[in-house]
Protein backbone atom coordinates (compact mmCIF):
# COMPACT_ATOMS: atom_id res chain seq x y z
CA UNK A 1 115.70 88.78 117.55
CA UNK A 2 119.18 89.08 115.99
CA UNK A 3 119.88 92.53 115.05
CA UNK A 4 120.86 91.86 111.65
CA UNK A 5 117.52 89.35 110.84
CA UNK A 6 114.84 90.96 108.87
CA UNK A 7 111.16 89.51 109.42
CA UNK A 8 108.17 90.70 107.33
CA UNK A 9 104.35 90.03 107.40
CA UNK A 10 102.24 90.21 104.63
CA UNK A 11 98.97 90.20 104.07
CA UNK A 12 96.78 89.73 101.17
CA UNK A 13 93.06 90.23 101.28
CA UNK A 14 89.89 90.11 98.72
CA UNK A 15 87.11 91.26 99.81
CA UNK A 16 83.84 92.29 98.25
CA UNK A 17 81.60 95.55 98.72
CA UNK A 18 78.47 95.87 97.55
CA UNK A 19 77.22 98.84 95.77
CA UNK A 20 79.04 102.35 98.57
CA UNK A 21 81.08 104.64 98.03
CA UNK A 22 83.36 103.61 100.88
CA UNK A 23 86.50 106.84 99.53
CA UNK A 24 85.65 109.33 98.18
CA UNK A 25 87.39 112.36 96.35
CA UNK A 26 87.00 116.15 96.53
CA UNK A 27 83.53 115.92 94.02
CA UNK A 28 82.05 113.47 96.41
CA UNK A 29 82.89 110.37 93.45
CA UNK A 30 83.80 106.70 94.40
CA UNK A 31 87.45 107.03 94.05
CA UNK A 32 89.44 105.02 91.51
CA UNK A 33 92.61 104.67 89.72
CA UNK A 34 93.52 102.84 86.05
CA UNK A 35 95.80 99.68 86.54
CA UNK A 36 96.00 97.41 83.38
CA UNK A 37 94.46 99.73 80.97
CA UNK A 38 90.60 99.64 82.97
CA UNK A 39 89.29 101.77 85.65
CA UNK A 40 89.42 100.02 89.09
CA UNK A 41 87.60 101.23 91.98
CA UNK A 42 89.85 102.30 94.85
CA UNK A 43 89.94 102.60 98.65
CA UNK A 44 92.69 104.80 99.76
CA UNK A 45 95.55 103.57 102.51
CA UNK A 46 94.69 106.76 104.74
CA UNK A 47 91.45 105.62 104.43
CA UNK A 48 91.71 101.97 105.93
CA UNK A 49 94.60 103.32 108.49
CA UNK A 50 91.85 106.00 109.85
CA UNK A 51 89.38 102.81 110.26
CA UNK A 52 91.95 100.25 111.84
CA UNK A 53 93.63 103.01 114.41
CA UNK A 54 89.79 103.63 115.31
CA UNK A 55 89.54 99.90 115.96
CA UNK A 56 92.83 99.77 117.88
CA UNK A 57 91.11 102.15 120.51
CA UNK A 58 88.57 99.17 120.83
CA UNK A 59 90.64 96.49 121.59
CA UNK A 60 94.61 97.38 123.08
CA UNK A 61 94.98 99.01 125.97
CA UNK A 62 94.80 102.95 126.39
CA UNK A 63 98.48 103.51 127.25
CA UNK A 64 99.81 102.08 124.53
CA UNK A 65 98.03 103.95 121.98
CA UNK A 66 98.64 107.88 120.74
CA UNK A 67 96.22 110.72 119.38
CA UNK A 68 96.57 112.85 116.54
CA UNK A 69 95.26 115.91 117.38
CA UNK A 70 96.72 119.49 117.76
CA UNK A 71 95.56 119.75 120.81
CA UNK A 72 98.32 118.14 122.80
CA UNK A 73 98.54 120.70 125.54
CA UNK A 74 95.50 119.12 127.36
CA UNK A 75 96.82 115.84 126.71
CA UNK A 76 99.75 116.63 128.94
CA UNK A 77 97.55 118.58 131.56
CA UNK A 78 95.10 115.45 132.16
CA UNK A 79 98.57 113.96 133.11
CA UNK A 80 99.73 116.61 135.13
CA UNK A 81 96.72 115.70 137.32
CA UNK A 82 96.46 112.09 137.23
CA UNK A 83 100.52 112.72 139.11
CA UNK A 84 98.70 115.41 141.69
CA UNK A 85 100.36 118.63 140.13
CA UNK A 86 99.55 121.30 142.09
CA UNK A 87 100.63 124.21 140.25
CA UNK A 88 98.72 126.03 136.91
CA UNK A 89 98.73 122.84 134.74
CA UNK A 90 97.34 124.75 131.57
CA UNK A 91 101.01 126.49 131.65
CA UNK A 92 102.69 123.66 132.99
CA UNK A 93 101.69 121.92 129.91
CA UNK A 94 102.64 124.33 127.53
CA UNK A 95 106.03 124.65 128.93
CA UNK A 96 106.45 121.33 129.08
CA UNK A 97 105.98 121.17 124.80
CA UNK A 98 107.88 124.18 124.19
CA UNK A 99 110.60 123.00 125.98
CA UNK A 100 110.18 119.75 124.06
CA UNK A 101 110.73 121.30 120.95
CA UNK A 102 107.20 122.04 119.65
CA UNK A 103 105.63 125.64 118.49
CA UNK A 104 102.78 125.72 120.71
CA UNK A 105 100.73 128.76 119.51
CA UNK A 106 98.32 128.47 122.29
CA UNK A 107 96.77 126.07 125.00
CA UNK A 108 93.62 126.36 123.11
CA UNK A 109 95.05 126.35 119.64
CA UNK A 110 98.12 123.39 119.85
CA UNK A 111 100.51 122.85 117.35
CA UNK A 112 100.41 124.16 113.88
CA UNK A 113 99.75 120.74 112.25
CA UNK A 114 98.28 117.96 113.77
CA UNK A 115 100.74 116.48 116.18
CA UNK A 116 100.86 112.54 117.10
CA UNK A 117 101.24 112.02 120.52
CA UNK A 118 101.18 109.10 122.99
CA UNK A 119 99.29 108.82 126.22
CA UNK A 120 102.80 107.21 127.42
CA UNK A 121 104.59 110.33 126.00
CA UNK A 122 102.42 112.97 127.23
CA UNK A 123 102.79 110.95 130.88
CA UNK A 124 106.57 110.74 130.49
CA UNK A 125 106.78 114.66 129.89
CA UNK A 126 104.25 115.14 132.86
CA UNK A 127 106.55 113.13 134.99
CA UNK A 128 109.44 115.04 134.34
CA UNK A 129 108.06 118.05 135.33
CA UNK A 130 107.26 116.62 138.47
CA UNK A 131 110.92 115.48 138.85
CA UNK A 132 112.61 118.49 137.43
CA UNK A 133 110.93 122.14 137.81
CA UNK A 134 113.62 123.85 135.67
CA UNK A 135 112.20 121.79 132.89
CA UNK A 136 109.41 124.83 132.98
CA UNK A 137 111.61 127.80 133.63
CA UNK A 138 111.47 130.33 130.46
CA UNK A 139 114.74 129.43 129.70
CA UNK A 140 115.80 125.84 130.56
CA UNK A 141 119.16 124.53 129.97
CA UNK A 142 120.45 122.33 126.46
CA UNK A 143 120.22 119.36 129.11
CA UNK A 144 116.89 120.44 130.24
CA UNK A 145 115.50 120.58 126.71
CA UNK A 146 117.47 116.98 125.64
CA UNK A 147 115.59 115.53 128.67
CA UNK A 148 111.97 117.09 127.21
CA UNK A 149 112.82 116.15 123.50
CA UNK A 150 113.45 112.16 124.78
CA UNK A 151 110.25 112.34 126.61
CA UNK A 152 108.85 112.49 123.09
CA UNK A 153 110.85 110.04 121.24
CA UNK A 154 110.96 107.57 123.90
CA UNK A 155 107.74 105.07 124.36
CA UNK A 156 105.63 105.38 121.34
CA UNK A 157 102.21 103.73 121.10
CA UNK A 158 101.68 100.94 119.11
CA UNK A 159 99.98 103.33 116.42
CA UNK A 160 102.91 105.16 115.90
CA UNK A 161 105.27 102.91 115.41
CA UNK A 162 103.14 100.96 112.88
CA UNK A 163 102.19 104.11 111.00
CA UNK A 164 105.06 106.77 112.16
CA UNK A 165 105.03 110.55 112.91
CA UNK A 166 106.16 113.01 110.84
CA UNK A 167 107.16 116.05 112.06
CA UNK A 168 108.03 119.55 109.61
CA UNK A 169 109.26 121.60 112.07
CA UNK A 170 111.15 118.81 114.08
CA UNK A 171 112.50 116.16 112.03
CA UNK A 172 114.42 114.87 114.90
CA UNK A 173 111.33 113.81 116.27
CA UNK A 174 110.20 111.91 113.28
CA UNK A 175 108.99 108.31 114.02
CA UNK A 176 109.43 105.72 110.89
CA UNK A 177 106.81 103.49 109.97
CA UNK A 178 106.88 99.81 110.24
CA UNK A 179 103.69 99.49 108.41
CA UNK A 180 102.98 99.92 104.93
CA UNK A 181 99.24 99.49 103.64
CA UNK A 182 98.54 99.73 99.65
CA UNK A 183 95.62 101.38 98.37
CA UNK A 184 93.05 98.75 97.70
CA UNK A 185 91.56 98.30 94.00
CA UNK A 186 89.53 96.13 92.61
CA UNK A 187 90.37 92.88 90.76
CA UNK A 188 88.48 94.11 87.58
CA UNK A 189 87.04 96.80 85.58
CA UNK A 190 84.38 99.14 87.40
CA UNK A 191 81.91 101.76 86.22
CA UNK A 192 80.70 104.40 88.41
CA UNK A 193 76.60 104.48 88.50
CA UNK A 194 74.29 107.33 89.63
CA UNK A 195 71.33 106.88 92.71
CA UNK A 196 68.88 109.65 92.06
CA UNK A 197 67.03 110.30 95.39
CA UNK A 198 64.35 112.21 96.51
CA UNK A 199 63.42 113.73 100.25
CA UNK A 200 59.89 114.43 101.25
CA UNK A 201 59.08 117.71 103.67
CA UNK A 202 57.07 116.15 106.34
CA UNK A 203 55.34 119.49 107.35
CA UNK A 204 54.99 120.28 103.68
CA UNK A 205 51.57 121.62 102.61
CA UNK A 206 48.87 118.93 101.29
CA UNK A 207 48.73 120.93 97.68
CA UNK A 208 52.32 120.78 97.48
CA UNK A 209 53.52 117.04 95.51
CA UNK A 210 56.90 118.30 94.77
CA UNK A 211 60.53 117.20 97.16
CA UNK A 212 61.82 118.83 99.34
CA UNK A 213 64.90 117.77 98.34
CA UNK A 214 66.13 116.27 95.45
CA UNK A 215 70.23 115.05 94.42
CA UNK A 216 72.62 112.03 93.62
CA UNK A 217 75.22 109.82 94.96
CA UNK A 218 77.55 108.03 92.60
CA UNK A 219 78.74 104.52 93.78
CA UNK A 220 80.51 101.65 92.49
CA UNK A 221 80.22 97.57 93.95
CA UNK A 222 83.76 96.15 93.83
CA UNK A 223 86.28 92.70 94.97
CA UNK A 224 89.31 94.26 95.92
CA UNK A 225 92.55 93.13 96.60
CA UNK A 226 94.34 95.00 99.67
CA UNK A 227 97.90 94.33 100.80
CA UNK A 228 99.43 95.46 103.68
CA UNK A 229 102.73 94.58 105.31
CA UNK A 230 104.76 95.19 108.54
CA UNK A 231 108.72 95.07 109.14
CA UNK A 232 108.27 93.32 112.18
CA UNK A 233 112.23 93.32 113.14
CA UNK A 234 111.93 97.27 113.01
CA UNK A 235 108.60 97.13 115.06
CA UNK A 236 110.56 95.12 117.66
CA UNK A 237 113.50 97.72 117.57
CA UNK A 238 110.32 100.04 119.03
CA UNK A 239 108.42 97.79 120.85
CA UNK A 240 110.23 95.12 121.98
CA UNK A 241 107.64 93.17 124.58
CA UNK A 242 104.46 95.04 122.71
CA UNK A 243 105.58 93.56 119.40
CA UNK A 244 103.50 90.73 118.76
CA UNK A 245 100.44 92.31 120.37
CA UNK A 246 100.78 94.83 118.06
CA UNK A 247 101.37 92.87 114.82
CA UNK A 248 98.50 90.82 115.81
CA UNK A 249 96.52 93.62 116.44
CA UNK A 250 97.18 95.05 112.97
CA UNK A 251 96.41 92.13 111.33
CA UNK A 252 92.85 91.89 112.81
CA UNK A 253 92.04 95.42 112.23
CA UNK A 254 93.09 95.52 108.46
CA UNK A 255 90.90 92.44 107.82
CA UNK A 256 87.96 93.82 109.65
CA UNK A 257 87.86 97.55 109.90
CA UNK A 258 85.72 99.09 107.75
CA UNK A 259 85.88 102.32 106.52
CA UNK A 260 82.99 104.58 107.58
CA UNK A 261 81.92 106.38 104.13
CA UNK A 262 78.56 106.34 103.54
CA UNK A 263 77.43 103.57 105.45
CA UNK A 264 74.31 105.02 107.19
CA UNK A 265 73.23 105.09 103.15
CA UNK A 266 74.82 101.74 102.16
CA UNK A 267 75.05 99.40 104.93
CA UNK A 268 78.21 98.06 103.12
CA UNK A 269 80.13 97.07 105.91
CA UNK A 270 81.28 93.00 104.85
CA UNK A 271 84.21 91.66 106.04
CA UNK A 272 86.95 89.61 103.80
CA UNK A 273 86.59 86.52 101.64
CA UNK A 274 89.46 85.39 101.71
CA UNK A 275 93.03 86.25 103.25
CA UNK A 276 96.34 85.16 103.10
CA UNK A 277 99.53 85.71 105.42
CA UNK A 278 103.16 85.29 105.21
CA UNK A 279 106.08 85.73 106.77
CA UNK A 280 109.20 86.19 104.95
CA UNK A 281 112.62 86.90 105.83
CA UNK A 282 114.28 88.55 102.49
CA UNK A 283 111.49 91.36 101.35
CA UNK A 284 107.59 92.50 101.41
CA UNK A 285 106.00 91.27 98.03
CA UNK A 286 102.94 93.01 96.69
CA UNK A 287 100.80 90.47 94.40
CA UNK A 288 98.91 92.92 93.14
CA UNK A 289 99.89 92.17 89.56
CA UNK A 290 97.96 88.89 89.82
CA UNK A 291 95.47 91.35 88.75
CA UNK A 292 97.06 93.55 86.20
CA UNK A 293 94.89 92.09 83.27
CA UNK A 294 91.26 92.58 84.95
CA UNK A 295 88.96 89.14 86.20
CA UNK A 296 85.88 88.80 84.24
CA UNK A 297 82.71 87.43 86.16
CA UNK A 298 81.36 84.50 85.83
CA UNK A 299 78.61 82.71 86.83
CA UNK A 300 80.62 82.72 89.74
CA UNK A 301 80.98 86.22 90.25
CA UNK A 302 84.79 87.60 91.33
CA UNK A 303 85.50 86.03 94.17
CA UNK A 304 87.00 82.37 93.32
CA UNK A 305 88.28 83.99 89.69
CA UNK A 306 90.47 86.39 91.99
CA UNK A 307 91.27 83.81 94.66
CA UNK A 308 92.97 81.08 91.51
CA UNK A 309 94.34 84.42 90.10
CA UNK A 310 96.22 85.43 92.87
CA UNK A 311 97.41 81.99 94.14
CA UNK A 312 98.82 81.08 90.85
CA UNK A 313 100.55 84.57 90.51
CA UNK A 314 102.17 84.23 94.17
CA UNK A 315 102.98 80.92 93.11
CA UNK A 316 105.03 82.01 89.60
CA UNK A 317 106.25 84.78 92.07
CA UNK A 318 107.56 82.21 94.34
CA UNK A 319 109.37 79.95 91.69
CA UNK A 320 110.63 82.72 89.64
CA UNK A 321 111.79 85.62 92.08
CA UNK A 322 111.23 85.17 96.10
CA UNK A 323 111.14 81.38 96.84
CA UNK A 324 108.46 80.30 99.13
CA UNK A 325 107.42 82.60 102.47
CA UNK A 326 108.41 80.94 105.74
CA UNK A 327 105.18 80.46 106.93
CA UNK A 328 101.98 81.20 104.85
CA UNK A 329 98.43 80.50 106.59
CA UNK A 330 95.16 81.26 104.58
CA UNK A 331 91.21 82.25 105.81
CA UNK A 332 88.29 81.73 103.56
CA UNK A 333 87.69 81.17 100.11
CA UNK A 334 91.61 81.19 99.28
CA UNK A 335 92.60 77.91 97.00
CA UNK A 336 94.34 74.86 98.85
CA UNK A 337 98.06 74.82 98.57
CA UNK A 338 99.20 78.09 99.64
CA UNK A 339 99.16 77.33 103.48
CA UNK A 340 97.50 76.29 106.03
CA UNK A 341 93.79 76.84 106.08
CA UNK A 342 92.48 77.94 109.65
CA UNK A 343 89.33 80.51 110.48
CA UNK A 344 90.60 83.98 111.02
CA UNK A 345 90.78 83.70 115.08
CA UNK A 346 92.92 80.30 115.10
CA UNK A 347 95.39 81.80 111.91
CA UNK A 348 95.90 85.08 114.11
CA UNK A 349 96.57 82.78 117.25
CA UNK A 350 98.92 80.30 115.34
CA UNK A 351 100.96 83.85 113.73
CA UNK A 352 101.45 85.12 117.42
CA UNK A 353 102.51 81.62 118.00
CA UNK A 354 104.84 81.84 115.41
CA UNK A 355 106.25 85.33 116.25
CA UNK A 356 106.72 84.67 119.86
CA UNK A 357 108.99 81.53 119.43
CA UNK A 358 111.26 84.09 117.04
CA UNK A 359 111.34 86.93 119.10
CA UNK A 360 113.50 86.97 122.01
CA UNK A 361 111.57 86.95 125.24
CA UNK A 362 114.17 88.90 127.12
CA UNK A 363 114.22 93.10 126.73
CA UNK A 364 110.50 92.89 128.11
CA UNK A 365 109.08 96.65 127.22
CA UNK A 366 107.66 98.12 130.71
């Protein structure tokens, strides 16, 4: 694509959770946040990123995805013998990140903070010790060490360029993000409520009524409105030939992953109700403040309250502000007259449509 066109997605989703406690904070509550004056129950981004990267691992291809871990040294050994290095690969491998840049403390230990890595970067610094030895001497050269700190920059996975790397004792080898996910409240006012739960000892003596256990969980049932959205010009600048696999990929996994919190005691896993995505070629938009004074149920419950909420905010938005999005297609229970309604599969098929026939097809990432 031209280098000076800019190209967003957005997306827009409501979804409803039964009674979970999907996030919670360091007392084990639901968490939430005030918005409009009312408590609203809240999902945080790191959350939903955790749950969609783990879904990424399900569906793209190994070697274009990354690990956060700290221990990267193995990582770059499980290279070192996929290529048929002969030598010690445990010290190979450390080298091979020191000379990189990173503070290795040990092989067993890793980096200081979690580092994120991609299987093509940890290959790519495996390969160049295969090509150049003196890229493991105790003191290589400034050329040496340029060649070790490109090995990191160069190839990221698809996760990192979506949700970038940040780096304290590198900067250079900071990654931006192309993705930017909102944490998720709910369209109305919430209370926190209380399950009070016993546990019976099964080997407990027959003169003995009392638990053998006995606490609470706190919960909250919730629509929320989540937004995410990804610069998909800056993605490309990354990706190039992975782009639209990756936006497409994104988009799947932040309508269907599901945070894991509590779901062995709350089954709560649902998937959305109704979506909405755009493309737009001036700026993101957030329409969260369709939702700034809270819904009120009725007999209808949430759902269709928030859905004619939202669509008549992002329609004011769109008179008032932004103009209209490029291209807008809708899922679910969203109102008529805000795009193109197609089931989830057929709307992520007609985006990568879309995206394909604005990308430029040359500049093919290998």
């Amino acid at each position: 694509m031209k280098t000076n066109e800019r190209l967003y997605m957005d997306v827009h989703v409501l979804q409803t959770v039964p009674p979970s406690c999907v996030n919670r904070d360091d007392t084990g509550s639901p968490k939430t946040a005030v918005y409009g004056g009312v408590t609203r129950a809240r999902v945080s981004s790191q959350s939903w990123k955790r749950a969609m990267r783990l879904m990424f691992m399900e569906r793209l291809p190994k070697d274009k995805l990354s690990l956060r871990t700290k221990r990267i040294v193995g990582m770059v050994e499980d290279e070192l013998k996929a290529l048929g290095y002969t030598g010690d690969k445990e010290k190979a491998a450390t080298a091979l990140l020191k000379t990189a840049g990173l503070n290795i403390k040990s092989a067993d230990e890793g980096t200081k903070a979690l580092f994120f890595l991609s299987n093509a970067q940890a290959r790519a610094l495996a390969q160049l010790a295969m090509e150049n030895p003196d890229v493991l001497e105790a003191n290589p050269s400034k050329a040496v060490k340029e060649q070790a700190a490109k090995a990191l920059k160069e190839y990221p996975g698809i996760d990192i360029a979506l949700f970038g790397r940040m780096v304290a004792d590198d900067p250079s080898l900071n990654t931006d993000a192309c993705a930017q996910v909102a944490h998720s409240i709910s369209t109305h006012k919430v209370s926190n409520e209380y399950d009070y739960f016993t546990a019976v000892d099964d080997l407990s003596p027959e003169d003995n009524a009392g638990a053998g256990h006995i606490g609470t969980v706190e919960f909250n049932s919730a629509t929320l409105y989540r937004y995410a959205t990804v610069a998909v010009h800056e993605l490309y600048k990354q990706l190039k030939g992975d782009t639209v696999e990756a936006v497409t990929a994104f988009l799947h996994a932040f309508a269907c992953a599901m945070p894991t919190g509590k779901q062995n005691t709350f089954a709560n896993r649902t998937l959305p109700d109704a979506v909405m995505v755009t493309l737009r070629t001036d700026q993101p938009i957030n329409l969260v403040g369709a939702f700034e004074k809270p819904v009120s149920a009725g007999e209808d419950g949430y759902v269709d309250a928030s859905a004619a909420r939202l669509a008549a905010h992002a329609m004011n938005t769109y008179r008032d502000f932004a103009g209209e999005p490029s291209l807008s297609l809708t899922a679910g229970r969203m109102p008529q007259g805000l795009g193109e309604a197609l089931p989830l599969p057929k709307l992520i098929e007609t985006l990568a449509q879309n995206l394909t026939s604005r990308l430029e097809s040359d500049g093919e990432r290998s």
